[in-house]
PDB file of N, CA and C in Angstrom:
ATOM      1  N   UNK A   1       0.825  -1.197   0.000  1.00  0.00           N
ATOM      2  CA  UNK A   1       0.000   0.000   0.000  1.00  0.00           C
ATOM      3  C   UNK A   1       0.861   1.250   0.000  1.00  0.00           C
ATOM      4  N   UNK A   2       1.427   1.377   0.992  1.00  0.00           N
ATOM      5  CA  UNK A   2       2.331   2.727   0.990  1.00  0.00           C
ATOM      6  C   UNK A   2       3.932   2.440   0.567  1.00  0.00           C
ATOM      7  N   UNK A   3       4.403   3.695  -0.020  1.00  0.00           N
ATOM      8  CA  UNK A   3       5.616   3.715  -0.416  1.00  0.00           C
ATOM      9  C   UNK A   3       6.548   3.450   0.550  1.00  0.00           C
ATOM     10  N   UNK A   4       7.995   2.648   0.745  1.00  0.00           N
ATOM     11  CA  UNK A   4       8.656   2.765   1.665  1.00  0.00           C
ATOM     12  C   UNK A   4       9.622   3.471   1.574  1.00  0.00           C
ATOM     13  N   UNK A   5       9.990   4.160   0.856  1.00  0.00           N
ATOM     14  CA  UNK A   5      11.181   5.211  -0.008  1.00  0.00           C
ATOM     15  C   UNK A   5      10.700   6.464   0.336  1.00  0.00           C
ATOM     16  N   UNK A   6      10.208   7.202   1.307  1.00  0.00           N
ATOM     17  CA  UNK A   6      10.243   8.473   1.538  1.00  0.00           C
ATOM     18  C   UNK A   6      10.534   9.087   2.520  1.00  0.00           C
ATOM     19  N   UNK A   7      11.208  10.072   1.827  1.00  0.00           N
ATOM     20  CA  UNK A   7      12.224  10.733   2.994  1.00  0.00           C
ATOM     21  C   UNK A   7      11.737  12.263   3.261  1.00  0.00           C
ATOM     22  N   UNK A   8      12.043  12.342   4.695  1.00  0.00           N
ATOM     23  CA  UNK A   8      11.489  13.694   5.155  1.00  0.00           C
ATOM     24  C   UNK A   8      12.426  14.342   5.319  1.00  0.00           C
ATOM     25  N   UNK A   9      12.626  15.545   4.754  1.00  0.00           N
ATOM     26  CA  UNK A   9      13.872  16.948   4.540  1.00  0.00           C
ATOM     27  C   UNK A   9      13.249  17.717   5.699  1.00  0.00           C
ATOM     28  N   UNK A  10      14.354  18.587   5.988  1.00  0.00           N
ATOM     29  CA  UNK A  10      14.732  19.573   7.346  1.00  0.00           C
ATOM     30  C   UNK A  10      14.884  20.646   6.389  1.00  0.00           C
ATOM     31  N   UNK A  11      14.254  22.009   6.778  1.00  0.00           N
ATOM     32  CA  UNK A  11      14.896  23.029   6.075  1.00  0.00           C
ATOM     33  C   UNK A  11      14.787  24.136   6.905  1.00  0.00           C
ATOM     34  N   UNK A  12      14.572  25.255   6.338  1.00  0.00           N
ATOM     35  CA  UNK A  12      14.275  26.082   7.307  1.00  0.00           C
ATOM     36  C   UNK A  12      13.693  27.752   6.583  1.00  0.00           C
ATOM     37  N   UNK A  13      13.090  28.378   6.952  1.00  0.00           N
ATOM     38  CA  UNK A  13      12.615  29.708   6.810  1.00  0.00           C
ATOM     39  C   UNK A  13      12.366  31.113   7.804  1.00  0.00           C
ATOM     40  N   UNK A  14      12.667  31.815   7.205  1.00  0.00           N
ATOM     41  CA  UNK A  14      12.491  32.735   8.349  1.00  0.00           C
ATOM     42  C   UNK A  14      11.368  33.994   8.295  1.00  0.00           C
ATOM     43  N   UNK A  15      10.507  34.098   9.722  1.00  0.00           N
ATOM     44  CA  UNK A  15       9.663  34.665   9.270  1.00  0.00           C
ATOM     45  C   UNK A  15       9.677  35.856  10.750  1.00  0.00           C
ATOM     46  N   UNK A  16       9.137  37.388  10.470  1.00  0.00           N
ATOM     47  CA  UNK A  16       9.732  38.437  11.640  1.00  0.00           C
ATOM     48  C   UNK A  16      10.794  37.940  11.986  1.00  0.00           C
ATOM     49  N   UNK A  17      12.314  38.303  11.315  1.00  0.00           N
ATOM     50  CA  UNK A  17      13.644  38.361  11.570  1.00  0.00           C
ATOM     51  C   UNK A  17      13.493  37.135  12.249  1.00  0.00           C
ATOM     52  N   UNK A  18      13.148  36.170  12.491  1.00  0.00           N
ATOM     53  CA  UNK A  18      13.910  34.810  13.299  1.00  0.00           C
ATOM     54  C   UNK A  18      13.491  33.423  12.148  1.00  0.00           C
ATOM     55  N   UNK A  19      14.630  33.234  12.510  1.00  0.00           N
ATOM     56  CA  UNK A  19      14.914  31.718  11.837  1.00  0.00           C
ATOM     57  C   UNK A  19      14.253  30.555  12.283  1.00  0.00           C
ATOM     58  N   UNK A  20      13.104  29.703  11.557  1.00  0.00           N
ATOM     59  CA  UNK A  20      12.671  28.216  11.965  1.00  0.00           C
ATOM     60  C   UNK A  20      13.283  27.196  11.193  1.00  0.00           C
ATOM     61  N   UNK A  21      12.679  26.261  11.642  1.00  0.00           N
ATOM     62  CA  UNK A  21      12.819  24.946  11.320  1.00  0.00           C
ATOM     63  C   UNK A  21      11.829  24.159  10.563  1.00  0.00           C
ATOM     64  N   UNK A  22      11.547  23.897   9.368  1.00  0.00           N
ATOM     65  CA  UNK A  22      10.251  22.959   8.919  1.00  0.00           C
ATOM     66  C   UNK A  22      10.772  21.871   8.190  1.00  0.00           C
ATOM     67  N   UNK A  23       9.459  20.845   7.879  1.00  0.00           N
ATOM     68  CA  UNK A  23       9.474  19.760   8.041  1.00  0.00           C
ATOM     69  C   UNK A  23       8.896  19.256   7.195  1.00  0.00           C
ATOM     70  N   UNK A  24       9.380  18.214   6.090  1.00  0.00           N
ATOM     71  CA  UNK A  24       8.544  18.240   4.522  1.00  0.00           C
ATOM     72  C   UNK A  24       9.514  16.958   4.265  1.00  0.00           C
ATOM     73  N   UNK A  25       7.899  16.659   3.080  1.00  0.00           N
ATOM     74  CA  UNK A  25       8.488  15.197   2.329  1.00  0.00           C
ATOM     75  C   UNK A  25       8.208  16.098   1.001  1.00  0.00           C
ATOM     76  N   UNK A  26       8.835  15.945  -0.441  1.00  0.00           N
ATOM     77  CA  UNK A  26       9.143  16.761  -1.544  1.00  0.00           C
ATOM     78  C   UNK A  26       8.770  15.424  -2.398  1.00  0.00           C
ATOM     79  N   UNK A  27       7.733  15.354  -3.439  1.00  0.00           N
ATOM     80  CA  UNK A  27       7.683  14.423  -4.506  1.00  0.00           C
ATOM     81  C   UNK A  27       6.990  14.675  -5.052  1.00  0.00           C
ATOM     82  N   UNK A  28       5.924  13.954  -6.104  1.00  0.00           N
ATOM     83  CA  UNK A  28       5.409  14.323  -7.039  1.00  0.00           C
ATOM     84  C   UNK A  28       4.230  13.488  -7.658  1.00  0.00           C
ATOM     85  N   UNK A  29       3.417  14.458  -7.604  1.00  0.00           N
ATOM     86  CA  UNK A  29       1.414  13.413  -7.741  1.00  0.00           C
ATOM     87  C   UNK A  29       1.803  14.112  -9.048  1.00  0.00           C
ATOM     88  N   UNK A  30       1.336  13.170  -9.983  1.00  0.00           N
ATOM     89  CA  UNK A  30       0.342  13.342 -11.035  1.00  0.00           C
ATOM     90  C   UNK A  30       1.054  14.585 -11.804  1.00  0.00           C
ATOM     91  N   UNK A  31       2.574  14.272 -12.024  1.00  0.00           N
ATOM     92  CA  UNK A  31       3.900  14.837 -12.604  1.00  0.00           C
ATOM     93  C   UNK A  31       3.453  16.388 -12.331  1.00  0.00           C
ATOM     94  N   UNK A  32       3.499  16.599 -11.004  1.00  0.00           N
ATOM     95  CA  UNK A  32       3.372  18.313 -10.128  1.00  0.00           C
ATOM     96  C   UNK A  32       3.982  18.158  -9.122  1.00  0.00           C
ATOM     97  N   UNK A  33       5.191  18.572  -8.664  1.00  0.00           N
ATOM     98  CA  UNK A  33       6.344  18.491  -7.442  1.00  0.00           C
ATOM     99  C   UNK A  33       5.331  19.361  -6.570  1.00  0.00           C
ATOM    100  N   UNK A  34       5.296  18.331  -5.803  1.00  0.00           N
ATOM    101  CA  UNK A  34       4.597  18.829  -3.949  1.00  0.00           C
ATOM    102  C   UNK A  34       5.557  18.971  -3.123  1.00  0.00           C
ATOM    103  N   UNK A  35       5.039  19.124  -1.781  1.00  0.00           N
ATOM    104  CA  UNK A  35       6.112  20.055  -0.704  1.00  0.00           C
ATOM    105  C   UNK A  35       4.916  19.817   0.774  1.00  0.00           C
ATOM    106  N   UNK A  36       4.970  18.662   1.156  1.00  0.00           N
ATOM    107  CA  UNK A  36       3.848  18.614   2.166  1.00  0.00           C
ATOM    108  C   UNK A  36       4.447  18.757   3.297  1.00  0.00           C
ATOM    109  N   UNK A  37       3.823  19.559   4.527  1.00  0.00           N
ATOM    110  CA  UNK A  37       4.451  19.843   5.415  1.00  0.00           C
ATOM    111  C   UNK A  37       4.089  19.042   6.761  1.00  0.00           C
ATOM    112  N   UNK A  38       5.011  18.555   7.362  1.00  0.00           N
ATOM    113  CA  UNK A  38       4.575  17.831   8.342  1.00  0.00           C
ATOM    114  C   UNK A  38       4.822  18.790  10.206  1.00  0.00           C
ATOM    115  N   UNK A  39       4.283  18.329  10.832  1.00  0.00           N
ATOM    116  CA  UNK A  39       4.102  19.024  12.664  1.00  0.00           C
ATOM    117  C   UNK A  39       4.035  17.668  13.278  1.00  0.00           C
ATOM    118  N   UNK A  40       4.417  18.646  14.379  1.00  0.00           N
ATOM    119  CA  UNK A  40       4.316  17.505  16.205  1.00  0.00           C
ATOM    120  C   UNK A  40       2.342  17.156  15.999  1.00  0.00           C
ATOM    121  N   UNK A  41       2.396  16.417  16.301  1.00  0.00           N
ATOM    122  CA  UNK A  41       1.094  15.842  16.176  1.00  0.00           C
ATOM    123  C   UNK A  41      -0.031  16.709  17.199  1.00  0.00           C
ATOM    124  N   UNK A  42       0.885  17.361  18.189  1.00  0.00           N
ATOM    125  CA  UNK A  42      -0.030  18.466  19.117  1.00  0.00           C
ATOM    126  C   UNK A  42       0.160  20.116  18.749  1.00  0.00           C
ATOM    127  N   UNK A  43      -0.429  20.612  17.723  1.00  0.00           N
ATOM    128  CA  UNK A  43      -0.159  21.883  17.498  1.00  0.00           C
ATOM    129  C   UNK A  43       0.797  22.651  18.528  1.00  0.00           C
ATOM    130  N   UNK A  44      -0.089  22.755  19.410  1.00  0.00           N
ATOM    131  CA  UNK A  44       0.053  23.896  20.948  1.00  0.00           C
ATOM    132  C   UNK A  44       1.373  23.517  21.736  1.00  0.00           C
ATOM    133  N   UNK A  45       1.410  22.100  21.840  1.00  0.00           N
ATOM    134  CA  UNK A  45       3.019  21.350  22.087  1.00  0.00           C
ATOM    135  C   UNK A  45       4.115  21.805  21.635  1.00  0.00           C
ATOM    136  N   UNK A  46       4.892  23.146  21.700  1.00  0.00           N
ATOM    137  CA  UNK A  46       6.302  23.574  20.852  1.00  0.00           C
ATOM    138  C   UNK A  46       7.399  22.744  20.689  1.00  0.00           C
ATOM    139  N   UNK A  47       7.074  22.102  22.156  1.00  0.00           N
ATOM    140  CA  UNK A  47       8.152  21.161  22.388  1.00  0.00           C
ATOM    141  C   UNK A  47       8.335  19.907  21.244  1.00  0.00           C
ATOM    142  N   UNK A  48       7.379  19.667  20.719  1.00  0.00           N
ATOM    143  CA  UNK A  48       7.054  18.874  19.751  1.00  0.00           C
ATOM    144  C   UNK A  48       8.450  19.210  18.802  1.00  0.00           C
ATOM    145  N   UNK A  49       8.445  20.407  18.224  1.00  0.00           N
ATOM    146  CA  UNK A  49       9.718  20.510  17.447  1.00  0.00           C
ATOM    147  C   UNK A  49      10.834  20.588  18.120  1.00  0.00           C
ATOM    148  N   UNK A  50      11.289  20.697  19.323  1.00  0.00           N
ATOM    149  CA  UNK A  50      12.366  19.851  19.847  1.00  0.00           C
ATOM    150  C   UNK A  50      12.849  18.874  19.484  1.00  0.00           C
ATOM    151  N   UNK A  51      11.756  18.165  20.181  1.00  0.00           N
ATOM    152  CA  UNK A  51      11.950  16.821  20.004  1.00  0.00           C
ATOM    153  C   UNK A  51      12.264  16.304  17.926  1.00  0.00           C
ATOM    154  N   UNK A  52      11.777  17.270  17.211  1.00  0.00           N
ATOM    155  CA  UNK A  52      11.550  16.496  16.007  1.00  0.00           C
ATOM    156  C   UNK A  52      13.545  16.872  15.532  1.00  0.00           C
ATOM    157  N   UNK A  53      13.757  18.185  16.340  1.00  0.00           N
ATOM    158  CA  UNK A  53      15.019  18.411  15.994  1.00  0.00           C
ATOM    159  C   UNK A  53      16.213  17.545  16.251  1.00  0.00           C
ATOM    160  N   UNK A  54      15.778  17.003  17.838  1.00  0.00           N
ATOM    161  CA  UNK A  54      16.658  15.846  18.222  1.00  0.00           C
ATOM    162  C   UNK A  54      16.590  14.954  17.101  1.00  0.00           C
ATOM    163  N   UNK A  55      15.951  14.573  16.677  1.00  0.00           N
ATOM    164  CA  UNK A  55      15.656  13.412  15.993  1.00  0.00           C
ATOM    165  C   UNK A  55      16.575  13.394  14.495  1.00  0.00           C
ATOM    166  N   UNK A  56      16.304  14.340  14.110  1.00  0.00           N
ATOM    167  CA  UNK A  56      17.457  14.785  13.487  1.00  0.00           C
ATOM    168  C   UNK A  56      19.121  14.955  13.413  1.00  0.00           C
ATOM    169  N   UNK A  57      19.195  15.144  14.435  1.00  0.00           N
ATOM    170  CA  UNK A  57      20.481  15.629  14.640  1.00  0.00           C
ATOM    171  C   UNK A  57      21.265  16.514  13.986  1.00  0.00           C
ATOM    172  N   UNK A  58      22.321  16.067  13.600  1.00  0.00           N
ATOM    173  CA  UNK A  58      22.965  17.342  12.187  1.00  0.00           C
ATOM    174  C   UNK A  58      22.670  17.045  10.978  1.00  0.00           C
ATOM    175  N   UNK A  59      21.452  15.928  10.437  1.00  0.00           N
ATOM    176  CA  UNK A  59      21.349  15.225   9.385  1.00  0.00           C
ATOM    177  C   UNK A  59      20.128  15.888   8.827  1.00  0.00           C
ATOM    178  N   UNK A  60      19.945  16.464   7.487  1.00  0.00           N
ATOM    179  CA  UNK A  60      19.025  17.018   7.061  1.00  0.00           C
ATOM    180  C   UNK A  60      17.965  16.479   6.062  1.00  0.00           C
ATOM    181  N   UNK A  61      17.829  14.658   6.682  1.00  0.00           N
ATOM    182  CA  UNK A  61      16.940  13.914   5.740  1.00  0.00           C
ATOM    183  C   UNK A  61      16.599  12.847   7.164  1.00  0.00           C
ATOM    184  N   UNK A  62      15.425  12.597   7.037  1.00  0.00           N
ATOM    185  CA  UNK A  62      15.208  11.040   8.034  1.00  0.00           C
ATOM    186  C   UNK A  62      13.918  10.127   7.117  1.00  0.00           C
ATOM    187  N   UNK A  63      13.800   9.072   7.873  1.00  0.00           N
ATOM    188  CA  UNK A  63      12.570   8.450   7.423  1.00  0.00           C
ATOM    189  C   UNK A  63      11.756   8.429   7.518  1.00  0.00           C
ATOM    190  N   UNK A  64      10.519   8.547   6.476  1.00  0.00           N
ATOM    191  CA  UNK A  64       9.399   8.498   6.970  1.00  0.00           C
ATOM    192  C   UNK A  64       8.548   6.828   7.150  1.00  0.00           C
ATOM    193  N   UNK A  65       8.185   6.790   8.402  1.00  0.00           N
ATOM    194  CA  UNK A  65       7.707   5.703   8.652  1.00  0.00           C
ATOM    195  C   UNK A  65       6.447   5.336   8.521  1.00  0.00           C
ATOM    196  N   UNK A  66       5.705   4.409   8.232  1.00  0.00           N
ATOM    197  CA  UNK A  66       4.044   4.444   8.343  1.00  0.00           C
ATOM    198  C   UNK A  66       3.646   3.277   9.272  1.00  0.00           C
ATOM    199  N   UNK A  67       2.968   3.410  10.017  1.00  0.00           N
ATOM    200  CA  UNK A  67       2.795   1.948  11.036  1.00  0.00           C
ATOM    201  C   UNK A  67       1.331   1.729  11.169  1.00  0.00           C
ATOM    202  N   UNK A  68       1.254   0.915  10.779  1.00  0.00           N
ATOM    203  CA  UNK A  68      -0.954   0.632  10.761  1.00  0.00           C
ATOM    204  C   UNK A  68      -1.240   0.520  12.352  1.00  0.00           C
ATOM    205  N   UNK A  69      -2.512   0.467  12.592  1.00  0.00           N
ATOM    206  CA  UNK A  69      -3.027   1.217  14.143  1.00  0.00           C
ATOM    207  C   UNK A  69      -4.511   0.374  13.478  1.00  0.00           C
ATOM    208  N   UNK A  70      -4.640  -0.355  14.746  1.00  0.00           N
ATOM    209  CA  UNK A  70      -6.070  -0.425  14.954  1.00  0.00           C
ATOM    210  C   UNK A  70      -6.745  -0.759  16.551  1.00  0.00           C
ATOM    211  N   UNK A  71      -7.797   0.238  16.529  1.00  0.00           N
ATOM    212  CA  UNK A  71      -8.811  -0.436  18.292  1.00  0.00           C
ATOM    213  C   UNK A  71     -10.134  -0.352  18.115  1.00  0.00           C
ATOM    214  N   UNK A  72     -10.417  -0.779  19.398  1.00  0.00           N
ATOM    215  CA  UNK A  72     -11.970  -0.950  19.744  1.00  0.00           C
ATOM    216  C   UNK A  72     -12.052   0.508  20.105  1.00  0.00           C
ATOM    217  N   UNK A  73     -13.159   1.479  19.975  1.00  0.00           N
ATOM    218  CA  UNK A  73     -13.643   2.847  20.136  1.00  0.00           C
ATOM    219  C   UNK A  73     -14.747   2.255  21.376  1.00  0.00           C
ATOM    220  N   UNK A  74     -15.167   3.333  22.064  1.00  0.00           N
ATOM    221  CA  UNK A  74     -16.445   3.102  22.948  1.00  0.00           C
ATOM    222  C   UNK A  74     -17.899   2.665  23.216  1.00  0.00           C
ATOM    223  N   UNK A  75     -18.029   3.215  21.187  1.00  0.00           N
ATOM    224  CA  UNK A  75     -18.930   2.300  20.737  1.00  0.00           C
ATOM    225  C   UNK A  75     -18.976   0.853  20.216  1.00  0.00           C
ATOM    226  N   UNK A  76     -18.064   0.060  20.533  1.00  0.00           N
ATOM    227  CA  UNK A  76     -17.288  -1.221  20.042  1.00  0.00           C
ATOM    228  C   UNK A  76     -17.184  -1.168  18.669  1.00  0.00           C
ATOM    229  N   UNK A  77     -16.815  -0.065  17.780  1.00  0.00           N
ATOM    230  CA  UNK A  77     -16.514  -0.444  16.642  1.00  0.00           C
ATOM    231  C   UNK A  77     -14.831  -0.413  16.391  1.00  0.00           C
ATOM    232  N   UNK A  78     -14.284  -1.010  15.099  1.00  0.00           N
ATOM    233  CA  UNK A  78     -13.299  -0.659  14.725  1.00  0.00           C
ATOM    234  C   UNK A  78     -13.048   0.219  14.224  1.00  0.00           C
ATOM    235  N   UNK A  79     -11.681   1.068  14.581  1.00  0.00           N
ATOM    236  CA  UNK A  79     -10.898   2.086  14.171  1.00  0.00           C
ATOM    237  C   UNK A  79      -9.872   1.391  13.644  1.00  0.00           C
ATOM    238  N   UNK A  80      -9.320   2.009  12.343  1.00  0.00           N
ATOM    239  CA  UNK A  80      -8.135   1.778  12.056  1.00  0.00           C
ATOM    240  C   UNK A  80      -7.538   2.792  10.930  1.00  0.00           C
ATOM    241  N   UNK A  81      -6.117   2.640  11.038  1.00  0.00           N
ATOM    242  CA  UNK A  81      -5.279   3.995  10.286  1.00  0.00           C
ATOM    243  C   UNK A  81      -3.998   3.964  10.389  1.00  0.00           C
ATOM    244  N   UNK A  82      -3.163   4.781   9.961  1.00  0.00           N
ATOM    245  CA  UNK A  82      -1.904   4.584   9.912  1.00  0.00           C
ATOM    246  C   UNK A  82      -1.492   5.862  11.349  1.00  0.00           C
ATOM    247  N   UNK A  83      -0.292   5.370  11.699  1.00  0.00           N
ATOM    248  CA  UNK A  83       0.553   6.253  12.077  1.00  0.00           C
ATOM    249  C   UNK A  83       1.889   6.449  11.790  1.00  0.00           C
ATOM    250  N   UNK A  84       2.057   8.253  11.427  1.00  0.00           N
ATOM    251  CA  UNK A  84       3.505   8.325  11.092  1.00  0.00           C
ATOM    252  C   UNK A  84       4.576   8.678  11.903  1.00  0.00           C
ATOM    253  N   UNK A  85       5.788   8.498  11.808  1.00  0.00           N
ATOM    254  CA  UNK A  85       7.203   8.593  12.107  1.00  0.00           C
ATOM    255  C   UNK A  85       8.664   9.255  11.718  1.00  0.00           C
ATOM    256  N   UNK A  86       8.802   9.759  12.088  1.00  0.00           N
ATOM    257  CA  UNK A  86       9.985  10.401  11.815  1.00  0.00           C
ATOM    258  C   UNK A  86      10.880   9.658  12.422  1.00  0.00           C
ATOM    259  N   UNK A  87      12.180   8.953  11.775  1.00  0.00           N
ATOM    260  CA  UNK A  87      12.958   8.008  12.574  1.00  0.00           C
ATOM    261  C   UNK A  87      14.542   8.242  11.763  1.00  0.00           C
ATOM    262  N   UNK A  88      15.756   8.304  12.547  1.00  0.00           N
ATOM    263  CA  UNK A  88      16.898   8.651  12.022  1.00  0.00           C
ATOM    264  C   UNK A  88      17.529   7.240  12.982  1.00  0.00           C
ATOM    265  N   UNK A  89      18.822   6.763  12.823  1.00  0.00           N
ATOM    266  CA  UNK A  89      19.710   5.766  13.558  1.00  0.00           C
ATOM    267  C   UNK A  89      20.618   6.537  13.603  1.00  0.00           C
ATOM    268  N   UNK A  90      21.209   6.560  14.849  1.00  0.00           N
ATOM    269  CA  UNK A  90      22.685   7.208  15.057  1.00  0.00           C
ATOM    270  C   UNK A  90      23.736   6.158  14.482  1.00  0.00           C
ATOM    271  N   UNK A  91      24.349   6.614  13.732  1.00  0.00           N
ATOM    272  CA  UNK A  91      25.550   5.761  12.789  1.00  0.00           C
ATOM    273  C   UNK A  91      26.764   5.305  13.934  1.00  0.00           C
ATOM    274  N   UNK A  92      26.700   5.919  15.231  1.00  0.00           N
ATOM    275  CA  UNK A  92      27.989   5.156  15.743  1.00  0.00           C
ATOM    276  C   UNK A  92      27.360   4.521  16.908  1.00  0.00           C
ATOM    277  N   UNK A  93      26.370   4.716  17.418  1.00  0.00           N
ATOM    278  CA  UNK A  93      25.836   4.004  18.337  1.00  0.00           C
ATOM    279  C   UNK A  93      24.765   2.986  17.608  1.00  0.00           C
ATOM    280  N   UNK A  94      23.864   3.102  16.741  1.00  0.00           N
ATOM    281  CA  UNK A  94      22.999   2.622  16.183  1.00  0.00           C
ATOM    282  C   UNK A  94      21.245   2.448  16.939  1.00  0.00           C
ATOM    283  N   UNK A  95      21.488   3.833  17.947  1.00  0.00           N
ATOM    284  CA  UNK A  95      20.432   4.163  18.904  1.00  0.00           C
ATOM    285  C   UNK A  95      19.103   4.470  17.756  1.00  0.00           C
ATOM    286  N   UNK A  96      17.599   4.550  17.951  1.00  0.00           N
ATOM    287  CA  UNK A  96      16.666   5.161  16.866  1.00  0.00           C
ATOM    288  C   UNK A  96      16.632   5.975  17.706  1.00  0.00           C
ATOM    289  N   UNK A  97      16.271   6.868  16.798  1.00  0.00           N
ATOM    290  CA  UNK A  97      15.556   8.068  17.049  1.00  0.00           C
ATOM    291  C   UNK A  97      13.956   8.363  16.244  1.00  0.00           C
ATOM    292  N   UNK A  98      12.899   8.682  17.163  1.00  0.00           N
ATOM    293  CA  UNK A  98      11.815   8.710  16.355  1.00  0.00           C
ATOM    294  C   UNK A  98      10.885   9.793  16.768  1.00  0.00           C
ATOM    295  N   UNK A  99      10.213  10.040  15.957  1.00  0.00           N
ATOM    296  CA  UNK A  99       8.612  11.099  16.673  1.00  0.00           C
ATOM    297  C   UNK A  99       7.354  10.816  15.879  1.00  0.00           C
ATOM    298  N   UNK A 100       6.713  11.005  16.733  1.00  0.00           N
ATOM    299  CA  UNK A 100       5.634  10.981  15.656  1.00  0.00           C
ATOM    300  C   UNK A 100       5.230  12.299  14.892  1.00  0.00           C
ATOM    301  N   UNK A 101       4.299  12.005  13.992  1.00  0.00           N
ATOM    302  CA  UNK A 101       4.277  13.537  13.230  1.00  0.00           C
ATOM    303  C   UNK A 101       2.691  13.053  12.129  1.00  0.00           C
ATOM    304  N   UNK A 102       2.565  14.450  11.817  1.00  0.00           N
ATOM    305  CA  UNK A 102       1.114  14.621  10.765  1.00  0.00           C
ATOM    306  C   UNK A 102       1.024  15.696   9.878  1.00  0.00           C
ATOM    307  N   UNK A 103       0.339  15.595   8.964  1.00  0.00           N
ATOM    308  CA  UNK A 103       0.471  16.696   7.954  1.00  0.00           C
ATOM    309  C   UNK A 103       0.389  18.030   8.746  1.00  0.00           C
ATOM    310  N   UNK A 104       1.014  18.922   8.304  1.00  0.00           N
ATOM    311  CA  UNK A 104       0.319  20.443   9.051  1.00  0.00           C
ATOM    312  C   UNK A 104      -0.410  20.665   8.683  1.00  0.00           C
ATOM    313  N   UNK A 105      -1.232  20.204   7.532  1.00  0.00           N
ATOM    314  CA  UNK A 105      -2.564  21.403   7.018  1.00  0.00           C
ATOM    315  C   UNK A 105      -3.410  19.903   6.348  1.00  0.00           C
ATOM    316  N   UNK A 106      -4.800  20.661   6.351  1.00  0.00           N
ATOM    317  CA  UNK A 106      -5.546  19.846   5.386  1.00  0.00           C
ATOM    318  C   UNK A 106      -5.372  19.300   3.968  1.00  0.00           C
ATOM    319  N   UNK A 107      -4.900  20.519   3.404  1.00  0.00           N
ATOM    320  CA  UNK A 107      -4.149  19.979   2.128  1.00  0.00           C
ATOM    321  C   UNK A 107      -3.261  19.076   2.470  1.00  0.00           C
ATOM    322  N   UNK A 108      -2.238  19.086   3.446  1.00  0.00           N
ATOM    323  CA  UNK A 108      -1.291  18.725   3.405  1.00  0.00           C
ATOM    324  C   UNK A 108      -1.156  16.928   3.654  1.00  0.00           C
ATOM    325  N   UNK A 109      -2.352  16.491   4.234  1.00  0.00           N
ATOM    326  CA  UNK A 109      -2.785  15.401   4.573  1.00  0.00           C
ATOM    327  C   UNK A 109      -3.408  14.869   3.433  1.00  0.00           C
ATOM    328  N   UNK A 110      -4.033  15.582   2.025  1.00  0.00           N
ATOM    329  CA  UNK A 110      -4.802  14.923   1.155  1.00  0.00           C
ATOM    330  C   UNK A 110      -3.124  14.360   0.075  1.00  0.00           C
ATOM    331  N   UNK A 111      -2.064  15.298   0.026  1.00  0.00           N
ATOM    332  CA  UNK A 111      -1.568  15.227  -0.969  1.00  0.00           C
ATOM    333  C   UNK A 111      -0.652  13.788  -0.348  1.00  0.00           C
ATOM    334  N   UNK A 112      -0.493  14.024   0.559  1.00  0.00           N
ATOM    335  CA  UNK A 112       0.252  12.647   1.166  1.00  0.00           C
ATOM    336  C   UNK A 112      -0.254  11.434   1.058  1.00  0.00           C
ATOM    337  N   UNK A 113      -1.410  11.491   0.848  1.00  0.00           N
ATOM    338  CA  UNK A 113      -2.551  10.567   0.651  1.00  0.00           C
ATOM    339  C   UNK A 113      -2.532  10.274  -1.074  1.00  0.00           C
ATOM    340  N   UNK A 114      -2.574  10.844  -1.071  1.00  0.00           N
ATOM    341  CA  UNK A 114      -2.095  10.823  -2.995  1.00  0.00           C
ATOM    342  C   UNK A 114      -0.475  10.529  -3.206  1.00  0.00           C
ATOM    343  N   UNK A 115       0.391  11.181  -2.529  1.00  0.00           N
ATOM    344  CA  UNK A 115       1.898  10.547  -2.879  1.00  0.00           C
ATOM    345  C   UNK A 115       1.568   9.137  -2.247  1.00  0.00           C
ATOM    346  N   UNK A 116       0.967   8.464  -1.571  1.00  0.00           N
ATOM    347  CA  UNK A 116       1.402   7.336  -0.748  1.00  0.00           C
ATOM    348  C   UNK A 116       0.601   5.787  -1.548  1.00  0.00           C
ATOM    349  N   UNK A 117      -0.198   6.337  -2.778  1.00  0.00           N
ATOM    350  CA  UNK A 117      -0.737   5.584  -3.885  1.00  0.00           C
ATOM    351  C   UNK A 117      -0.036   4.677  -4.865  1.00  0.00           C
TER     352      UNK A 117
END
């Protein structure tokens, strides 16, 4: 179902004189280069990009992971869906590093949905 070849780029922009950090997989639906942006799965959580920076380290590419998810909800039905990952290996220890993560925007969740076809 989903691609296992995609990689999530580190870049960065700056917006009122200070410098960030963002977070994107770069490919291409339907021969049109996309740019989907991914977040900490808790908006309001800043710390979230901490953590996504650790994960990183000085390396400006990691993996994107997809892991299927399923439960019982309250009404006893099934839920099920993917969850994603951001995951790097430290090359001299061979420690993971991971976070979870989600599109930032609505678009940004349809086109991923379309690269992942």
């Amino acid at each position: 179902m989903a691609k296992n070849n995609i990689t999530v780029e580190k870049g960065s922009f700056e917006y009122k004189g200070k410098t960030y950090a963002e977070y994107y997989i770069s490919g291409n639906v339907r021969g049109r280069d996309v740019k989907i942006k991914l977040a900490p799965p808790d908006k309001k959580d800043k710390g979230g990009y901490t953590v996504l920076d650790i994960v990183f380290g000085d390396d400006s590419t990691a993996d994107f992971i997809t892991e299927p998810f399923e439960f019982k909800n309250a009404e006893g039905n099934i839920v099920t869906g993917n969850r994603f990952l951001v995951r790097t290996v430290d090359k001299e220890t061979g420690e993971v590093y991971e976070c979870p993560v989600k599109p930032a925007r609505s678009s940004d969740k349809t086109m991923l949905a379309m690269l992942m076809r």
